[in-house]
PDB file of N, CA and C in Angstrom:
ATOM      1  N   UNK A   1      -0.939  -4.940   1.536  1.00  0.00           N
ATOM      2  CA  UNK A   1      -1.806  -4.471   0.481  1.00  0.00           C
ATOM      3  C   UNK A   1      -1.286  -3.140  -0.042  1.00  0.00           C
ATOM      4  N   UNK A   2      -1.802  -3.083  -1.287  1.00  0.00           N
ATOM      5  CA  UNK A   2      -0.786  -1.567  -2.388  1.00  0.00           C
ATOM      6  C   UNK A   2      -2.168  -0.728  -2.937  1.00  0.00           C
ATOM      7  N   UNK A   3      -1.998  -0.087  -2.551  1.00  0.00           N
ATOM      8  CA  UNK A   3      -3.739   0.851  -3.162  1.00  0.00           C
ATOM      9  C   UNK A   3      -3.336   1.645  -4.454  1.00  0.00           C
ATOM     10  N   UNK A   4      -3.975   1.643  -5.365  1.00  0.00           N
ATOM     11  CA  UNK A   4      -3.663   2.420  -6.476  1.00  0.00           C
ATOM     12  C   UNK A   4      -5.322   3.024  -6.236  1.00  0.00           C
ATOM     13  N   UNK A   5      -5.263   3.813  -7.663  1.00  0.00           N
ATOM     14  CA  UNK A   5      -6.831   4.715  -7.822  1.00  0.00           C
ATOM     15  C   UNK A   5      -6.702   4.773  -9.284  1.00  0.00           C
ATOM     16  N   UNK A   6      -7.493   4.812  -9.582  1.00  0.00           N
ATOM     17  CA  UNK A   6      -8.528   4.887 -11.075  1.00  0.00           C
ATOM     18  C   UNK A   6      -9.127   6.078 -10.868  1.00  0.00           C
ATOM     19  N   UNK A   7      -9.207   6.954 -12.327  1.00  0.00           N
ATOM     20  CA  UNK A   7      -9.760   7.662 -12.305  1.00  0.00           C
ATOM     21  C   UNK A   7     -10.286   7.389 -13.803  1.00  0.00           C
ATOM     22  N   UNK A   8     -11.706   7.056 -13.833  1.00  0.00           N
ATOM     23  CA  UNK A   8     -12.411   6.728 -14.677  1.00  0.00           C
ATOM     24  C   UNK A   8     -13.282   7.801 -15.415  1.00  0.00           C
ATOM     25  N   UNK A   9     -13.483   7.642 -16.699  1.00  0.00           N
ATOM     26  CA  UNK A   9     -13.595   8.261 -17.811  1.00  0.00           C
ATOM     27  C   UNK A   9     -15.436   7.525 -18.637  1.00  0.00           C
ATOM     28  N   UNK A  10     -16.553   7.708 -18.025  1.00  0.00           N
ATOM     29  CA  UNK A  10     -17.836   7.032 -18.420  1.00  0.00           C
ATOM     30  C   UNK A  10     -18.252   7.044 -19.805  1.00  0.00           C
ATOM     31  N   UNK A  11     -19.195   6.455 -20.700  1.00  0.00           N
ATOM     32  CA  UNK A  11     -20.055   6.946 -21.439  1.00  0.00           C
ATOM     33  C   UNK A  11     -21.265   8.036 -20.527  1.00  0.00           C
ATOM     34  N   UNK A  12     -21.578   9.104 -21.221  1.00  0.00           N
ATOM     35  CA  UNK A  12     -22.381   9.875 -21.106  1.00  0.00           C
ATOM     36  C   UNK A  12     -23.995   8.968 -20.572  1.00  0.00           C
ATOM     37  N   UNK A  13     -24.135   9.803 -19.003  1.00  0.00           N
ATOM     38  CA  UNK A  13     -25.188   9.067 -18.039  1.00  0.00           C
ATOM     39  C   UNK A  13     -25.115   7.613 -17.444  1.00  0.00           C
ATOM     40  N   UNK A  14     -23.642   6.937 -17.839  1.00  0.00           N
ATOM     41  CA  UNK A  14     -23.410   5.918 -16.942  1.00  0.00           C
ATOM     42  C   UNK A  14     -22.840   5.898 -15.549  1.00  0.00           C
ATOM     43  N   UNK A  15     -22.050   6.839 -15.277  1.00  0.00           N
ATOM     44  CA  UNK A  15     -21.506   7.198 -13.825  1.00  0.00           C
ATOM     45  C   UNK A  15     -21.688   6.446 -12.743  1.00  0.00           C
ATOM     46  N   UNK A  16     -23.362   6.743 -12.366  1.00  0.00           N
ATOM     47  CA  UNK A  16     -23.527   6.274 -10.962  1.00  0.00           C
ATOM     48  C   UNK A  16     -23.587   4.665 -11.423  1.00  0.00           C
ATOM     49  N   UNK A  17     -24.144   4.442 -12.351  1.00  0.00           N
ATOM     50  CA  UNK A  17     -24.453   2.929 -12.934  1.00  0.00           C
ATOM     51  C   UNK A  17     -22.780   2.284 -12.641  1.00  0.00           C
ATOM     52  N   UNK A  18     -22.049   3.003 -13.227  1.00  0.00           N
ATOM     53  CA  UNK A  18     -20.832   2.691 -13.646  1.00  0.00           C
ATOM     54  C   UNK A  18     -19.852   2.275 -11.855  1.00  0.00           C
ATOM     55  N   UNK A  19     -20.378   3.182 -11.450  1.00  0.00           N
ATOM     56  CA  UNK A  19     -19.460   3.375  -9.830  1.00  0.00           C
ATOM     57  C   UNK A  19     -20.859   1.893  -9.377  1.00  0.00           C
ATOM     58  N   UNK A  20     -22.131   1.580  -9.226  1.00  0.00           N
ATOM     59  CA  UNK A  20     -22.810   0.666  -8.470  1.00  0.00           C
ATOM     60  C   UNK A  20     -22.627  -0.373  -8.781  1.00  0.00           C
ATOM     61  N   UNK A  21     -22.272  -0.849  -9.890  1.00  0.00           N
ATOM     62  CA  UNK A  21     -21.749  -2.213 -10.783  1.00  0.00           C
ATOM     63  C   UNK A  21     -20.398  -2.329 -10.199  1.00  0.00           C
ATOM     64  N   UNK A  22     -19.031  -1.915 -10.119  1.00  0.00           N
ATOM     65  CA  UNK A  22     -17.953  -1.645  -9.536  1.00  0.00           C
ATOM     66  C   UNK A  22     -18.012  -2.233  -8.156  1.00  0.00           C
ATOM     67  N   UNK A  23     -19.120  -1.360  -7.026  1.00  0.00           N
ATOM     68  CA  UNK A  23     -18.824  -1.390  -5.968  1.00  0.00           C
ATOM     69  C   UNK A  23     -19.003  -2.801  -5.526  1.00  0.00           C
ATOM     70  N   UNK A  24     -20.542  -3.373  -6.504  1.00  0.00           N
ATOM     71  CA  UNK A  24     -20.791  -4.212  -6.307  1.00  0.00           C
ATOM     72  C   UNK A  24     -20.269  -5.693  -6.859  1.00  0.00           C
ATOM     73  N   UNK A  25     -19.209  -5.967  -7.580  1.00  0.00           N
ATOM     74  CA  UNK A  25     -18.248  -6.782  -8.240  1.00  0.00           C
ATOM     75  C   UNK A  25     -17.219  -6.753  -8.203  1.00  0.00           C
ATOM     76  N   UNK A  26     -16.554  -5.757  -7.971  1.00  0.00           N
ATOM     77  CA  UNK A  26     -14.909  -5.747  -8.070  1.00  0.00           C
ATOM     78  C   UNK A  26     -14.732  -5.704  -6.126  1.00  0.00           C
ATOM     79  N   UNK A  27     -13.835  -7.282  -6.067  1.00  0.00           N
ATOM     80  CA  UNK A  27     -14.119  -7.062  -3.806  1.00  0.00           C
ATOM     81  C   UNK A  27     -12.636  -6.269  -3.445  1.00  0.00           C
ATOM     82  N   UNK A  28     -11.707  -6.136  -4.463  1.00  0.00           N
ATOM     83  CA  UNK A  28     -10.455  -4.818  -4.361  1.00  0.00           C
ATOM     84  C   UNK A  28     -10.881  -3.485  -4.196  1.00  0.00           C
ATOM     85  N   UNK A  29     -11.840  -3.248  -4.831  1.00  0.00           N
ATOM     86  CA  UNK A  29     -12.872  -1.623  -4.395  1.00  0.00           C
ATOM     87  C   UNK A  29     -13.025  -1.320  -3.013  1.00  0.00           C
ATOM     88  N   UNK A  30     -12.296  -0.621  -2.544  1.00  0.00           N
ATOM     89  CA  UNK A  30     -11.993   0.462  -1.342  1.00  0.00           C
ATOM     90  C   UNK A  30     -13.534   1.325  -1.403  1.00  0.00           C
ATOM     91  N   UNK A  31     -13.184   2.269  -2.170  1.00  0.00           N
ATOM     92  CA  UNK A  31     -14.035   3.121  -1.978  1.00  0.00           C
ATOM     93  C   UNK A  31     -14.233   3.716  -3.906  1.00  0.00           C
ATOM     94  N   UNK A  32     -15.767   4.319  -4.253  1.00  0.00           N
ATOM     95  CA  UNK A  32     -15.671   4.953  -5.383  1.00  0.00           C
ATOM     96  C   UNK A  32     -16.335   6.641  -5.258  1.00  0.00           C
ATOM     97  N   UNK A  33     -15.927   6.803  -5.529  1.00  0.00           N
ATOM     98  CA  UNK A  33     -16.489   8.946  -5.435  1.00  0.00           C
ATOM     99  C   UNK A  33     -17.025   9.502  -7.162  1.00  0.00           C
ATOM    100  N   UNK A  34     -17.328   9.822  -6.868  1.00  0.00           N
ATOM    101  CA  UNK A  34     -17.819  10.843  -8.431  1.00  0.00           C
ATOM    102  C   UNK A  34     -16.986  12.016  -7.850  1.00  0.00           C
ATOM    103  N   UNK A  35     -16.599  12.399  -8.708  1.00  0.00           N
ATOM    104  CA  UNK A  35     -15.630  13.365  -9.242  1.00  0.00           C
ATOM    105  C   UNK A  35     -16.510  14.873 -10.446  1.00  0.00           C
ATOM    106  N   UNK A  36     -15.605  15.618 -10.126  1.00  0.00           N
ATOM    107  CA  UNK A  36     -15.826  16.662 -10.852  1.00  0.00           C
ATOM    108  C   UNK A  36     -14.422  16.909 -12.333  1.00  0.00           C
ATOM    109  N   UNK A  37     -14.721  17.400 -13.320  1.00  0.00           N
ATOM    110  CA  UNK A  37     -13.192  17.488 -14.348  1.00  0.00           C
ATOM    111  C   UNK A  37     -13.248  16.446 -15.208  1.00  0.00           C
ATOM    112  N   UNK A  38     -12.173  16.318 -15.701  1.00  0.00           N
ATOM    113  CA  UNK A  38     -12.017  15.234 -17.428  1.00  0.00           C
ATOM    114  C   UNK A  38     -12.268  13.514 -17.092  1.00  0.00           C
ATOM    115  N   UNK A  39     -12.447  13.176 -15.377  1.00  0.00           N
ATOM    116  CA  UNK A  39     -13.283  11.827 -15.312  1.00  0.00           C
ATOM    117  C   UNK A  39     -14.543  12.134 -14.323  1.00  0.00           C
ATOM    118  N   UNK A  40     -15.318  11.166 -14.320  1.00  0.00           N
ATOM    119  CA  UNK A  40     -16.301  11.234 -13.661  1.00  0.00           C
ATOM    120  C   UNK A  40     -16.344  10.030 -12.612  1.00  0.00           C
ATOM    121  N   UNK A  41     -15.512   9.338 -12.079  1.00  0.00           N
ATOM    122  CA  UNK A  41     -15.128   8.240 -10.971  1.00  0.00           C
ATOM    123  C   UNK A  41     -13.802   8.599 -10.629  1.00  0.00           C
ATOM    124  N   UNK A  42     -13.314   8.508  -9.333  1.00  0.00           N
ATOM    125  CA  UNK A  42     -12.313   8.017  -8.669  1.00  0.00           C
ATOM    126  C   UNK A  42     -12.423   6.983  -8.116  1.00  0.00           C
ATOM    127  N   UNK A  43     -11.610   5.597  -8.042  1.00  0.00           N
ATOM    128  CA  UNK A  43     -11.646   4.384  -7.182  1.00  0.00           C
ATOM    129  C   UNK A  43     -10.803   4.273  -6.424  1.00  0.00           C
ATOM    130  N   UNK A  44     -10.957   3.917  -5.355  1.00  0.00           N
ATOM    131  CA  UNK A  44      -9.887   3.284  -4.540  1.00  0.00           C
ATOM    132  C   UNK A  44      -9.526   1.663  -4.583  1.00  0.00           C
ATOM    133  N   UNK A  45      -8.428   1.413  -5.270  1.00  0.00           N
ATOM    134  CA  UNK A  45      -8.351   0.008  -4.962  1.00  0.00           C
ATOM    135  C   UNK A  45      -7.411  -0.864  -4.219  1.00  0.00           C
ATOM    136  N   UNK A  46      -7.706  -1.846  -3.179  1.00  0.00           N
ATOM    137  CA  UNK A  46      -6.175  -2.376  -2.725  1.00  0.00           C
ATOM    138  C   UNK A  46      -5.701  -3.867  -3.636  1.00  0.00           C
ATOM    139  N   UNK A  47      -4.742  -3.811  -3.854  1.00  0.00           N
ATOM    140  CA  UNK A  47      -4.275  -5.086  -4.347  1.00  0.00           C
ATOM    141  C   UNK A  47      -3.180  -5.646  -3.561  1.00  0.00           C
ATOM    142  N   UNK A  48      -2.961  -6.930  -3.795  1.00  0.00           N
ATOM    143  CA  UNK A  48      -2.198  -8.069  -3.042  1.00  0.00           C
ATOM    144  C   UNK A  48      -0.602  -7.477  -3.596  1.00  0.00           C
ATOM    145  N   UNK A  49       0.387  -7.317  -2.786  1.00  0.00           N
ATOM    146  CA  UNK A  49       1.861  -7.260  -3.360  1.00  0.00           C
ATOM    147  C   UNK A  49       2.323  -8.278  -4.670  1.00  0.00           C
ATOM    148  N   UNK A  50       2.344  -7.697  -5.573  1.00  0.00           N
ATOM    149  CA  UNK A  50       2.883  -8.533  -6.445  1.00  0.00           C
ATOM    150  C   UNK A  50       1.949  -8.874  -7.676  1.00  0.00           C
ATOM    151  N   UNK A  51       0.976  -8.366  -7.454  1.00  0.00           N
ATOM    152  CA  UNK A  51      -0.256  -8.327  -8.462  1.00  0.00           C
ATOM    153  C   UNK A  51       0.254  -7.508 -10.017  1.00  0.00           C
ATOM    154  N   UNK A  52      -0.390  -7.950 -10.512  1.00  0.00           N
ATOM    155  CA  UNK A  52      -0.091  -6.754 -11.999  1.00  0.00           C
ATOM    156  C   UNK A  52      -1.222  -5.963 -12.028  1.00  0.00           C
ATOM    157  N   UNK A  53      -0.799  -4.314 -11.522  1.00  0.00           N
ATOM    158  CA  UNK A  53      -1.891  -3.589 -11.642  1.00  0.00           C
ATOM    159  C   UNK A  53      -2.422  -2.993 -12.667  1.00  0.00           C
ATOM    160  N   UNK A  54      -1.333  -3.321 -14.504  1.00  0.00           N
ATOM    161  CA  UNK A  54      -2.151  -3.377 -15.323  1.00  0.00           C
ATOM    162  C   UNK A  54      -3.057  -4.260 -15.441  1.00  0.00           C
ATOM    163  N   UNK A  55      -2.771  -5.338 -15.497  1.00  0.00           N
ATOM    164  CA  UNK A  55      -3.810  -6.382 -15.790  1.00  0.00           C
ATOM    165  C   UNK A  55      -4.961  -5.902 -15.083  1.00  0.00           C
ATOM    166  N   UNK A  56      -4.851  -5.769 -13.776  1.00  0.00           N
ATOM    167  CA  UNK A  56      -6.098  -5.681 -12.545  1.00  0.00           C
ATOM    168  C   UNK A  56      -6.881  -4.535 -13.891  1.00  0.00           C
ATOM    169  N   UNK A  57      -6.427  -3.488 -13.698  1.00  0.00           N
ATOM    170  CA  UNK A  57      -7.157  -2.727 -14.554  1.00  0.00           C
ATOM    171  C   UNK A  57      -7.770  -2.621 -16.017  1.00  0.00           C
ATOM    172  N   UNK A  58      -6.744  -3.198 -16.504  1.00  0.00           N
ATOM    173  CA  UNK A  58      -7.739  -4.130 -18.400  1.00  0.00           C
ATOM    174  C   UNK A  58      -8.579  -5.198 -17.860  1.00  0.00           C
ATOM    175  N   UNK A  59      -8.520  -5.644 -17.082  1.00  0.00           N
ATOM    176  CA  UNK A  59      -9.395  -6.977 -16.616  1.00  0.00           C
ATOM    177  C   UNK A  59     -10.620  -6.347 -15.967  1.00  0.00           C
ATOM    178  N   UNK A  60     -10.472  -6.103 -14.821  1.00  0.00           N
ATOM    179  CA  UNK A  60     -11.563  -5.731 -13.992  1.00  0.00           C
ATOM    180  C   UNK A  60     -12.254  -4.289 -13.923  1.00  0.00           C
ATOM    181  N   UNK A  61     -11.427  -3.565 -14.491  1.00  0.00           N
ATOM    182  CA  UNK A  61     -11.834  -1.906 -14.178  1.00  0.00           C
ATOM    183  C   UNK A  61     -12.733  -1.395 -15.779  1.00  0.00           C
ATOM    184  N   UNK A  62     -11.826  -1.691 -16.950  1.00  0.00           N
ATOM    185  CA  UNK A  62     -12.368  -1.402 -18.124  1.00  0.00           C
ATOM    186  C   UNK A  62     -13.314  -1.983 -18.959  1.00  0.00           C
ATOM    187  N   UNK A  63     -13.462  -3.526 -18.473  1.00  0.00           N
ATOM    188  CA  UNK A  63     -14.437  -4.053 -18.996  1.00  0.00           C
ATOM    189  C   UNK A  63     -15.624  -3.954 -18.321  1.00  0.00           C
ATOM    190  N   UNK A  64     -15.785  -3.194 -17.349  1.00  0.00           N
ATOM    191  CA  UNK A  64     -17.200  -2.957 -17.052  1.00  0.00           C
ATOM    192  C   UNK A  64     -17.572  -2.174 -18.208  1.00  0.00           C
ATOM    193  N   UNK A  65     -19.015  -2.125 -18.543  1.00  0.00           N
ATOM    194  CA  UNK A  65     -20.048  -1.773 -19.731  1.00  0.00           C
ATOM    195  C   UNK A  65     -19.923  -0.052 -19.294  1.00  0.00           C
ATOM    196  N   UNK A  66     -19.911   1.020 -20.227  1.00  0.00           N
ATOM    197  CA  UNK A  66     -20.082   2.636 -19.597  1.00  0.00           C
ATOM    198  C   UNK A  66     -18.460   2.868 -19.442  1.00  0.00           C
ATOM    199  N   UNK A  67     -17.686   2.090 -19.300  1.00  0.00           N
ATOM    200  CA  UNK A  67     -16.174   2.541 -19.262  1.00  0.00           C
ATOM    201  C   UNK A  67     -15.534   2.769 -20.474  1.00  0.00           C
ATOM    202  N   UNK A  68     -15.415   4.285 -20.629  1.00  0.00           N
ATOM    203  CA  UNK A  68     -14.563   5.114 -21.365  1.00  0.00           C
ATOM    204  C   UNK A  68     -13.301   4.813 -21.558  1.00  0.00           C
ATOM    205  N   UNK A  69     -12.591   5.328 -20.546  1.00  0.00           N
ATOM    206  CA  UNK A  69     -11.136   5.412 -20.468  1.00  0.00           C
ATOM    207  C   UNK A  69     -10.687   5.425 -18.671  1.00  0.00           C
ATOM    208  N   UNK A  70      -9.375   5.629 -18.878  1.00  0.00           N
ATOM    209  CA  UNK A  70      -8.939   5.210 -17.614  1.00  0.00           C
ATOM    210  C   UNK A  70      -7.606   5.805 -17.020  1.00  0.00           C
ATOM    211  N   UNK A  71      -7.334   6.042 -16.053  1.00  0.00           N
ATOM    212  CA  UNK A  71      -6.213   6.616 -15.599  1.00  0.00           C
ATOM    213  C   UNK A  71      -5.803   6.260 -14.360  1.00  0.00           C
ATOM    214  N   UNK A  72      -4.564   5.783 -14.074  1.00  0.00           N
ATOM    215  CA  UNK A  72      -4.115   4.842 -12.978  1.00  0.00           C
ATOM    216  C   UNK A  72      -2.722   5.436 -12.260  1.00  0.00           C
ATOM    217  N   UNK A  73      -3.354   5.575 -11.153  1.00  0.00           N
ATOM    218  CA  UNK A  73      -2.199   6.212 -10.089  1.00  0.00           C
ATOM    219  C   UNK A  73      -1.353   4.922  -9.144  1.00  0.00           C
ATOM    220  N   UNK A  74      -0.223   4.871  -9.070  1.00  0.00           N
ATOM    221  CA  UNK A  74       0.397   3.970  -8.221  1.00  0.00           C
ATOM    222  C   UNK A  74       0.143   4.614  -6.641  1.00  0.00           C
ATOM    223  N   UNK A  75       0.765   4.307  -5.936  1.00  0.00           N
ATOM    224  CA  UNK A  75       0.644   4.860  -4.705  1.00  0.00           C
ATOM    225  C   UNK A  75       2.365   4.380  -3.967  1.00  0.00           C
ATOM    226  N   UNK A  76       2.897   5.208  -2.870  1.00  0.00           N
ATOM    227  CA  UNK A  76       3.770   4.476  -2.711  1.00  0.00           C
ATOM    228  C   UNK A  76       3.777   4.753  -0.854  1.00  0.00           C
ATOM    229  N   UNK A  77       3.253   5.620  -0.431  1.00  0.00           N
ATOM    230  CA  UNK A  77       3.089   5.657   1.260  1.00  0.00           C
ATOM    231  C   UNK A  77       2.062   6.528   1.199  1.00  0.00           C
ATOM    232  N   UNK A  78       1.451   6.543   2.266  1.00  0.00           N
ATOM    233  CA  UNK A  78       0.040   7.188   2.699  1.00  0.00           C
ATOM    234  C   UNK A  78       0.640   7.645   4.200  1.00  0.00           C
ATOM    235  N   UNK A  79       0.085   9.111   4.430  1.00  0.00           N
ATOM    236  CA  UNK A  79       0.030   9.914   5.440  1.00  0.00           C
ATOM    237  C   UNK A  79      -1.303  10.287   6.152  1.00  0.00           C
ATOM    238  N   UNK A  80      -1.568  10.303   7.568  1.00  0.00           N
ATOM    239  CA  UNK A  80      -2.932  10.842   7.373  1.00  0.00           C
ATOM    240  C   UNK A  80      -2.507  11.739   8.557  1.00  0.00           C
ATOM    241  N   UNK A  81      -3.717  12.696   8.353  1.00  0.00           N
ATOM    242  CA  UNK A  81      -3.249  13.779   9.739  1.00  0.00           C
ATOM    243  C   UNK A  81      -4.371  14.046  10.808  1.00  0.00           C
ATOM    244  N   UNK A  82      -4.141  14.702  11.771  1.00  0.00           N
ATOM    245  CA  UNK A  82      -5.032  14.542  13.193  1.00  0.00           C
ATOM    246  C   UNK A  82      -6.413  14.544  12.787  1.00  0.00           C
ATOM    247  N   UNK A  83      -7.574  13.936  13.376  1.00  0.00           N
ATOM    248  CA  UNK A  83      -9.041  14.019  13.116  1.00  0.00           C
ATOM    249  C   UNK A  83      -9.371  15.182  13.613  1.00  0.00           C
ATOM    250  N   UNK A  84      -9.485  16.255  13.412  1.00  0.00           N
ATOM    251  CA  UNK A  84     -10.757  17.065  13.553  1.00  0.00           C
ATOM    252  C   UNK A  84     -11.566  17.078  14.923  1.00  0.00           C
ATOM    253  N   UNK A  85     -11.730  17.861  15.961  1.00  0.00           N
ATOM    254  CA  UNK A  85     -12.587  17.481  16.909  1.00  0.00           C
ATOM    255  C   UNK A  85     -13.604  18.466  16.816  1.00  0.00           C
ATOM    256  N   UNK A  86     -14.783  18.713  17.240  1.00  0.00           N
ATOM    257  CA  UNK A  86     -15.689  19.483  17.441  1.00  0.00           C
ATOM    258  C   UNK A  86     -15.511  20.420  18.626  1.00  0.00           C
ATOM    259  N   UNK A  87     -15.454  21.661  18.981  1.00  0.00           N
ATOM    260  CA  UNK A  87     -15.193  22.511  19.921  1.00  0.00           C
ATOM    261  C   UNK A  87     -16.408  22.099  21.040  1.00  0.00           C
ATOM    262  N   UNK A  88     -15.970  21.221  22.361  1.00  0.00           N
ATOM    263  CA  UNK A  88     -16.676  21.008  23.210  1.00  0.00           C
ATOM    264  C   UNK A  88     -15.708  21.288  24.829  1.00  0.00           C
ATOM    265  N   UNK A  89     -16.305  21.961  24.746  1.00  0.00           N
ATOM    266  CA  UNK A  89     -15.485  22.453  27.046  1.00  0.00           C
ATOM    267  C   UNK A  89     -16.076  22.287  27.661  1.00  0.00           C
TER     268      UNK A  89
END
């Protein structure tokens, strides 16, 4: 699986509407956040190798109702670093 992200662009007061319709229809949706700056969604999405992640995105991402505009990050490796522990002795 290839994760890209969307960073979505609403009509004015669709947002959360916009991210609950998403979470709840699109089954590639990882995760969605509201954001602060020139969009008001970030998505996480995974797709199958070999997919067209324009299409995925004119198809499934922009034709939801409240979608503005759109901005699409590829991804090409993911790092993650140590969890955090709580100070316990």
């Amino acid at each position: 699986m290839r994760a890209i992200f969307v960073m979505i662009k609403c009509d004015m007061g669709q947002a959360y509407r916009v991210a609950r319709e998403m979470a709840d229809t699109i089954e590639e949706l990882s995760e969605m956040h509201s954001i602060s700056g020139q969009y008001d969604l970030l998505g996480k999405f995974y797709l199958e190798p070999g997919r067209d992640i324009g299409l995925f995105v004119v198809e499934k991402v922009q034709t939801v109702a409240g979608v503005k505009d759109t901005y699409t990050l590829q991804t090409f490796n993911a790092f993650t670093g140590a969890v955090p522990t709580t100070g316990t002795a």
